[in-house]
C-alpha atoms as a PDB file:
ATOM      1  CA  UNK A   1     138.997  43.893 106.671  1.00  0.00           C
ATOM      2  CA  UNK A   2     140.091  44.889 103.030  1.00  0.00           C
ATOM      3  CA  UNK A   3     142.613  48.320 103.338  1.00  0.00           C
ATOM      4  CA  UNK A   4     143.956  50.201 100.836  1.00  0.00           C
ATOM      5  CA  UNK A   5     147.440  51.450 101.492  1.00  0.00           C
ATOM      6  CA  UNK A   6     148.354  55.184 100.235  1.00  0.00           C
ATOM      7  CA  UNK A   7     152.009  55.737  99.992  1.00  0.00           C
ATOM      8  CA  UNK A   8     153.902  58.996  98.732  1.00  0.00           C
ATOM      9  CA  UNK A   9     157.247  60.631  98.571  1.00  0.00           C
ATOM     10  CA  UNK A  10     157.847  63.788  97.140  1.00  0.00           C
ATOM     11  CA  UNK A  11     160.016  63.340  93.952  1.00  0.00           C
ATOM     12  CA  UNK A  12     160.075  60.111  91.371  1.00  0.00           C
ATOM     13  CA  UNK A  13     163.445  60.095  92.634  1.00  0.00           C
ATOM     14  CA  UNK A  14     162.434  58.676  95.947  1.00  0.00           C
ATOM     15  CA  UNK A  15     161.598  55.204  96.617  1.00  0.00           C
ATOM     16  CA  UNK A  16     158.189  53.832  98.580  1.00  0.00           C
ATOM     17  CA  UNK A  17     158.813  50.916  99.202  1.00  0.00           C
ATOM     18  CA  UNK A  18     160.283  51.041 102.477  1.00  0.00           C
ATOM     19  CA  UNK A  19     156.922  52.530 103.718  1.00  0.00           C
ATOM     20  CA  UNK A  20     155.168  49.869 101.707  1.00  0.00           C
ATOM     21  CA  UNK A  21     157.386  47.030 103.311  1.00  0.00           C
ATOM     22  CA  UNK A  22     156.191  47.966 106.531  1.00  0.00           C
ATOM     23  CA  UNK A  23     152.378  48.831 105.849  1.00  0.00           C
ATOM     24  CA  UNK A  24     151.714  45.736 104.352  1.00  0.00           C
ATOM     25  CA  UNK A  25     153.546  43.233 107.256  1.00  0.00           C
ATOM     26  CA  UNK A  26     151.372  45.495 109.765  1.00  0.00           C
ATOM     27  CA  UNK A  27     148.813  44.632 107.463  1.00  0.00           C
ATOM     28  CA  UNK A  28     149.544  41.070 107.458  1.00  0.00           C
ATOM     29  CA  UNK A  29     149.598  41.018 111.096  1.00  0.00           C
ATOM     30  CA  UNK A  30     146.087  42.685 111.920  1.00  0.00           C
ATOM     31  CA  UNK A  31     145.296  40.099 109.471  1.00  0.00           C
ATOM     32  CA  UNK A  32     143.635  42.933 107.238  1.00  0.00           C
ATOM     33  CA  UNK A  33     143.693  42.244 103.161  1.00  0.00           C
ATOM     34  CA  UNK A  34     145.366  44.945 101.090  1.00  0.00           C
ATOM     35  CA  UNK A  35     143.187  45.385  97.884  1.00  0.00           C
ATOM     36  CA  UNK A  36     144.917  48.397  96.883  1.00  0.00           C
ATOM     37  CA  UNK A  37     147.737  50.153  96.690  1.00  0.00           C
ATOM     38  CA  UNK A  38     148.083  53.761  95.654  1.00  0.00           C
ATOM     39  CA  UNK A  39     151.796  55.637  95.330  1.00  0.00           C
ATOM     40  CA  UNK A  40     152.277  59.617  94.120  1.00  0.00           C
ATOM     41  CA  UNK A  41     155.565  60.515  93.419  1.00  0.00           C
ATOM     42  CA  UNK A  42     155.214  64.422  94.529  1.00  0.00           C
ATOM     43  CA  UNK A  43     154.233  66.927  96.749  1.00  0.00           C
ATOM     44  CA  UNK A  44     151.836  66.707  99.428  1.00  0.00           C
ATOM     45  CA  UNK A  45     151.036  70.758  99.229  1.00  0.00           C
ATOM     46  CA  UNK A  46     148.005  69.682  96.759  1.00  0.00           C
ATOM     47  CA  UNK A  47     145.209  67.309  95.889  1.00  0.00           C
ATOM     48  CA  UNK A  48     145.507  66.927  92.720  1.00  0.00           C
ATOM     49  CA  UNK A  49     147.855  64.144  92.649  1.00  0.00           C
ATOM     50  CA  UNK A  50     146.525  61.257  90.568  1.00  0.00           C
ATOM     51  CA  UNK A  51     146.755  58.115  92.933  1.00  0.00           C
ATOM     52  CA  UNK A  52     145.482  60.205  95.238  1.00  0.00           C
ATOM     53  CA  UNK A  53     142.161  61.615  93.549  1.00  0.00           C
ATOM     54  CA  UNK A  54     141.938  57.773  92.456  1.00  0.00           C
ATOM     55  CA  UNK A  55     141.857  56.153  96.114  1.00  0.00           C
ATOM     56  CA  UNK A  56     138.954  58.874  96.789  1.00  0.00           C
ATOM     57  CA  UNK A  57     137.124  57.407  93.768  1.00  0.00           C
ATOM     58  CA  UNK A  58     137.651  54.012  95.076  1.00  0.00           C
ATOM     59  CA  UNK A  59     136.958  55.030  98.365  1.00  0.00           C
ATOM     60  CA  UNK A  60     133.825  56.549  97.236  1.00  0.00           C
ATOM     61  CA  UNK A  61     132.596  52.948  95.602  1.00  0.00           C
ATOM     62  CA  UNK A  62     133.711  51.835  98.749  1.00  0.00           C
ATOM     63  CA  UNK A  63     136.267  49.064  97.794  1.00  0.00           C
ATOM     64  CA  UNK A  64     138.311  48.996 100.745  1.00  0.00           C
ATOM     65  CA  UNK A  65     137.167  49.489 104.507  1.00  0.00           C
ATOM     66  CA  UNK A  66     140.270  51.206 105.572  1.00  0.00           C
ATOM     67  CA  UNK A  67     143.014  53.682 104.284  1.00  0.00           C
ATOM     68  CA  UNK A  68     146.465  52.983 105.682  1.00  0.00           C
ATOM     69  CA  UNK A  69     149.010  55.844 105.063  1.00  0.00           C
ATOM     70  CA  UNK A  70     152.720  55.619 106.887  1.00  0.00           C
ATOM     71  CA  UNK A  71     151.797  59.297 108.897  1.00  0.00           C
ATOM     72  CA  UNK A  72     149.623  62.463 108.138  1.00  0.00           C
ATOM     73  CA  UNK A  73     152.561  63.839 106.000  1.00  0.00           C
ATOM     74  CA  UNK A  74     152.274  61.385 103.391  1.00  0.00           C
ATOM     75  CA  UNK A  75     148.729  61.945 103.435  1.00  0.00           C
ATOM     76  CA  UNK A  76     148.813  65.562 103.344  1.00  0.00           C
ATOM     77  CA  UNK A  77     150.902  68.965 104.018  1.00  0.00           C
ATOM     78  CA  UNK A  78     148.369  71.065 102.390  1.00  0.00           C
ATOM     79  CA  UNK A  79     147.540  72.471 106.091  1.00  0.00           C
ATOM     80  CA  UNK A  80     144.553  71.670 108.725  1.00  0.00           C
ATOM     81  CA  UNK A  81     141.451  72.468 106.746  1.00  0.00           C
ATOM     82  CA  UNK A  82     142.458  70.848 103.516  1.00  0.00           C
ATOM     83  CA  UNK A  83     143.828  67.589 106.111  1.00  0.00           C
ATOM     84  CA  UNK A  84     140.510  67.454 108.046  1.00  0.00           C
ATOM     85  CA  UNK A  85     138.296  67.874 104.782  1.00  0.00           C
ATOM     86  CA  UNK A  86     140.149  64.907 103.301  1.00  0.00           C
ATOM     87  CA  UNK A  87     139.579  62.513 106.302  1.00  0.00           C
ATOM     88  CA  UNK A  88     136.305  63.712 106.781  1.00  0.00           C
ATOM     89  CA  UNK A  89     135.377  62.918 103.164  1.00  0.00           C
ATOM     90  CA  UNK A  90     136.857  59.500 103.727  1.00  0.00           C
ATOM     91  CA  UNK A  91     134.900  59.238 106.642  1.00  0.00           C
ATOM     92  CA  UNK A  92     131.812  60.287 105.084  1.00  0.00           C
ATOM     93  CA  UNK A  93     132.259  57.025 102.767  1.00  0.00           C
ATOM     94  CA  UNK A  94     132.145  55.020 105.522  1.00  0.00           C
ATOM     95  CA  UNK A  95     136.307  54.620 105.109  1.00  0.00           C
ATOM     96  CA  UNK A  96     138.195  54.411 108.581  1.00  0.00           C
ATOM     97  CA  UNK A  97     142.135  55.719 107.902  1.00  0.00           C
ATOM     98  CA  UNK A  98     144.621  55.081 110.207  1.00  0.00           C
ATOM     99  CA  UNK A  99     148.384  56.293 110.386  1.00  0.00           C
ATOM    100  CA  UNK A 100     151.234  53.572 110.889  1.00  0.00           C
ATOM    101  CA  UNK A 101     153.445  55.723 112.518  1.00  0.00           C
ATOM    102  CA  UNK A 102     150.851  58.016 114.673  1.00  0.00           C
ATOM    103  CA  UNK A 103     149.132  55.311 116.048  1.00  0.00           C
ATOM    104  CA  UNK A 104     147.599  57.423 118.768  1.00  0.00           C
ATOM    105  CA  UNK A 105     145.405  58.862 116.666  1.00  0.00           C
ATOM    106  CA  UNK A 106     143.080  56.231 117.423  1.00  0.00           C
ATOM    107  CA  UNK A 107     143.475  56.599 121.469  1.00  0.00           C
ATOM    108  CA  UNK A 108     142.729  60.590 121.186  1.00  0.00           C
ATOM    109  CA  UNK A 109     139.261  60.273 121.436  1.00  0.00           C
ATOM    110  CA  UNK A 110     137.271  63.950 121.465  1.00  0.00           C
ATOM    111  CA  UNK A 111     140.496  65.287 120.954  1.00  0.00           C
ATOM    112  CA  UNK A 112     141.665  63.702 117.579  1.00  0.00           C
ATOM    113  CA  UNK A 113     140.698  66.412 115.552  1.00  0.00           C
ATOM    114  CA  UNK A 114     142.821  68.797 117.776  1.00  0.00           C
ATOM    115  CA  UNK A 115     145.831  66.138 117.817  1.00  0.00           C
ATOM    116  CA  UNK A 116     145.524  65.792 114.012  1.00  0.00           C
ATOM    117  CA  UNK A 117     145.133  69.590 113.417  1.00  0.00           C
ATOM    118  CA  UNK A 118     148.329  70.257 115.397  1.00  0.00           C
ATOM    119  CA  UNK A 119     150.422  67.395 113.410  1.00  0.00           C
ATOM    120  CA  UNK A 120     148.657  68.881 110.182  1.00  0.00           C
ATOM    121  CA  UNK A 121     150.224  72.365 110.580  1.00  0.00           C
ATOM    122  CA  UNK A 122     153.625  71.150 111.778  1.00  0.00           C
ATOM    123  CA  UNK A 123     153.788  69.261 108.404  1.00  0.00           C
ATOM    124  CA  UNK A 124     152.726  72.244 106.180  1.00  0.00           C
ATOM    125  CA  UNK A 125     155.355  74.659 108.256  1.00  0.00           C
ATOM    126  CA  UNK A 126     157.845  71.882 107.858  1.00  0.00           C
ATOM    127  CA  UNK A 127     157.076  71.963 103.796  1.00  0.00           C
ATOM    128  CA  UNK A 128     157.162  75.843 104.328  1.00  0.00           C
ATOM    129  CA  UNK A 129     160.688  75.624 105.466  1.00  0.00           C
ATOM    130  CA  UNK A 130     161.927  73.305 103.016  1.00  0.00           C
ATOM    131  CA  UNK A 131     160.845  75.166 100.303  1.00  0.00           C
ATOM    132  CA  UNK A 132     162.361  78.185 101.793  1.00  0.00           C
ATOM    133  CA  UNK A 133     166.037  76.196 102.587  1.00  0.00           C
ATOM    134  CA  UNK A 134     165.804  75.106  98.972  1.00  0.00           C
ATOM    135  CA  UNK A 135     165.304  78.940  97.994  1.00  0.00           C
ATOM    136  CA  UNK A 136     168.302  79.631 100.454  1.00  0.00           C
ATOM    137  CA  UNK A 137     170.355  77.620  98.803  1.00  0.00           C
ATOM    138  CA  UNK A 138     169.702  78.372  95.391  1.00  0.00           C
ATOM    139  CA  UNK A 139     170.165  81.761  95.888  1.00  0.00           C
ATOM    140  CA  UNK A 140     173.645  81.277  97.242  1.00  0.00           C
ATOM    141  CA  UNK A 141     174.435  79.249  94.540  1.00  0.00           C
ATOM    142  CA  UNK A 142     173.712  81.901  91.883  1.00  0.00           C
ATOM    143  CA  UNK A 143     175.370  84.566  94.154  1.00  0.00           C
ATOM    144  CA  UNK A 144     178.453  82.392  94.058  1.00  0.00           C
ATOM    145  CA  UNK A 145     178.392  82.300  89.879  1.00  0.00           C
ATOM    146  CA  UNK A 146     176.931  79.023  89.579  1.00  0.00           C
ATOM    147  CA  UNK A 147     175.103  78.142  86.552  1.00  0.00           C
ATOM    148  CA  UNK A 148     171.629  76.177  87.643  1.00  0.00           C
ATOM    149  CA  UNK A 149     168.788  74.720  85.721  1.00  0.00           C
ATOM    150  CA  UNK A 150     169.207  72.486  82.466  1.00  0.00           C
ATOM    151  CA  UNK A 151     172.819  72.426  80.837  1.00  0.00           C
ATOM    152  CA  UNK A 152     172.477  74.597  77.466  1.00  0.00           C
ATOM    153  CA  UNK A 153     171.985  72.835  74.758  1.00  0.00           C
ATOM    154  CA  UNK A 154     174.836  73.437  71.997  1.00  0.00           C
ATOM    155  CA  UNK A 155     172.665  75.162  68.538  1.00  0.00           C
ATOM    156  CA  UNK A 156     173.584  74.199  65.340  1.00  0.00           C
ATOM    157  CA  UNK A 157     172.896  76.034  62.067  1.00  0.00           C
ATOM    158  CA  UNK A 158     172.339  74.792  58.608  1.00  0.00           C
ATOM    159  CA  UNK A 159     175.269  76.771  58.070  1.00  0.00           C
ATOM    160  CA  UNK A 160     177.346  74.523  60.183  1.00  0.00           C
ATOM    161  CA  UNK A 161     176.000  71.420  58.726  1.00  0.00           C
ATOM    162  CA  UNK A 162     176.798  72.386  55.525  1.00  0.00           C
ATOM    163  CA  UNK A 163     180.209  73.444  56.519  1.00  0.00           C
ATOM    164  CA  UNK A 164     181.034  70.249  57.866  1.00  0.00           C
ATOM    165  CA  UNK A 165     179.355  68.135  55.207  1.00  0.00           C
ATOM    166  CA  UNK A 166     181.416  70.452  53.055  1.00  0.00           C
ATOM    167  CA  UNK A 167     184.735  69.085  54.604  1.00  0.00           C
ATOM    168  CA  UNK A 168     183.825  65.310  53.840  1.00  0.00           C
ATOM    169  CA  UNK A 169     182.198  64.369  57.077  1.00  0.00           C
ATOM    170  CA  UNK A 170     178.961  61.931  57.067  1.00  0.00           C
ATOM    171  CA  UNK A 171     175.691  62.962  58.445  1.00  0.00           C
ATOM    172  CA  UNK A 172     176.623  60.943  61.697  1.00  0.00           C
ATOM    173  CA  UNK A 173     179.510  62.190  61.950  1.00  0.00           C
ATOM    174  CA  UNK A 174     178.188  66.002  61.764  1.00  0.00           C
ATOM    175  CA  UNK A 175     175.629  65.080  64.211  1.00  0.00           C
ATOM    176  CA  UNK A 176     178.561  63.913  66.898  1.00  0.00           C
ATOM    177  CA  UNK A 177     180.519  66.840  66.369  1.00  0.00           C
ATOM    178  CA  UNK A 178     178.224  69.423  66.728  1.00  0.00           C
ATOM    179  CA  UNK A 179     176.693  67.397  69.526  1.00  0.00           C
ATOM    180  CA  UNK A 180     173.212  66.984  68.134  1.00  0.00           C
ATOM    181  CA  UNK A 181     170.629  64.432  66.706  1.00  0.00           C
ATOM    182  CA  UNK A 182     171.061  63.144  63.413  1.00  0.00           C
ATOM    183  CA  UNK A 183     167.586  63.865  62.390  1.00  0.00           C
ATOM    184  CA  UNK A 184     168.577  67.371  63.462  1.00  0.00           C
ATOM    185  CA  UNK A 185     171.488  67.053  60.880  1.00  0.00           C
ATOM    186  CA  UNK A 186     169.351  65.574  58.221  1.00  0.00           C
ATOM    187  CA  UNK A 187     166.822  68.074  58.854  1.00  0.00           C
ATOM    188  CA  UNK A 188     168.977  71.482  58.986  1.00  0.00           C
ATOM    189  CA  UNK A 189     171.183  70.241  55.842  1.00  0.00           C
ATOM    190  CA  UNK A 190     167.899  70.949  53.698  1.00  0.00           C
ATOM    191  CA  UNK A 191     167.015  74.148  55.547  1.00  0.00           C
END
């Protein structure tokens, strides 16, 4: 059987591979082929995540027979009708999918859409909450006087550059003291 595998964490500052490790050594031992691999790096509140819309292409040319995912989380949090629509759609290709981790899926019978609605809503409410810790947090952060977001950037006017230039120092040298780009320096020394 050729399987794709479909593999996300939420931030590019998250590794997959331990989920791919796995998948593919299941894989290996069902003695399935993986033709495919697809990995997003974000959020599983939407579906427009590139790998994502890209394994429904493929899966639409049918160039795998099953879509492997490590559970219904990685697939999806956008909630139960968005979940169902995109296994039915697989489905409707003629694409199985099956979840490493929830393997009872597949033992549910008449009652795996029920099972898989129920485990589709406890992942959206558990993005729900994280979203609202993170929220929690940041507002406790600001109430405490912490600065968040990007650290300001230091501006420089030509005035400055010229002022420095002035007092002997070389373009580079401007540029490292007033913490900025030496094109910047080259550029605001004509302005």
């Amino acid at each position: 059987m050729r399987i794709a595998l479909y593999l996300r964490v939420s931030t590019d500052k998250q590794e997959t591979e331990n989920q791919a490790v796995e998948l593919r050594e299941f894989a290996a031992k069902q003695g399935w082929k993986v033709v495919g691999e697809y990995c997003d790096y974000e959020s599983g509140s939407k579906s427009d995540r590139a790998e994502f819309q890209r394994m429904f292409a493929d899966a639409s040319k049918r160039r795998f027979d099953l879509v492997l995912f490590w559970a219904l989380d990685r697939l999806s949090r956008e909630g139960v009708l968005e979940t169902l629509q995109h296994l039915n759609r697989l489905e409707s290709y003629g694409i199985a999918y099956r979840s490493f981790t929830e393997q009872y899926f597949d033992s549910c019978g008449v009652f795996r859409d029920v099972i898989i609605s129920v485990a589709a809503t406890l992942a959206k409410q558990e993005r729900i909450k994280r979203s609202e810790r993170t929220k929690a947090g940041l507002a406790i952060a600001r109430a405490r006087g912490k600065t968040l977001g990007r650290p300001k950037t230091l501006t420089a006017t030509p005035r400055d550059v010229r002022r420095l230039r002035a007092s002997g120092n070389s373009f580079r040298v401007t540029a490292r003291k007033l913490g900025i780009s030496l094109r910047s320096v080259q550029r605001l020394a004509v302005s």
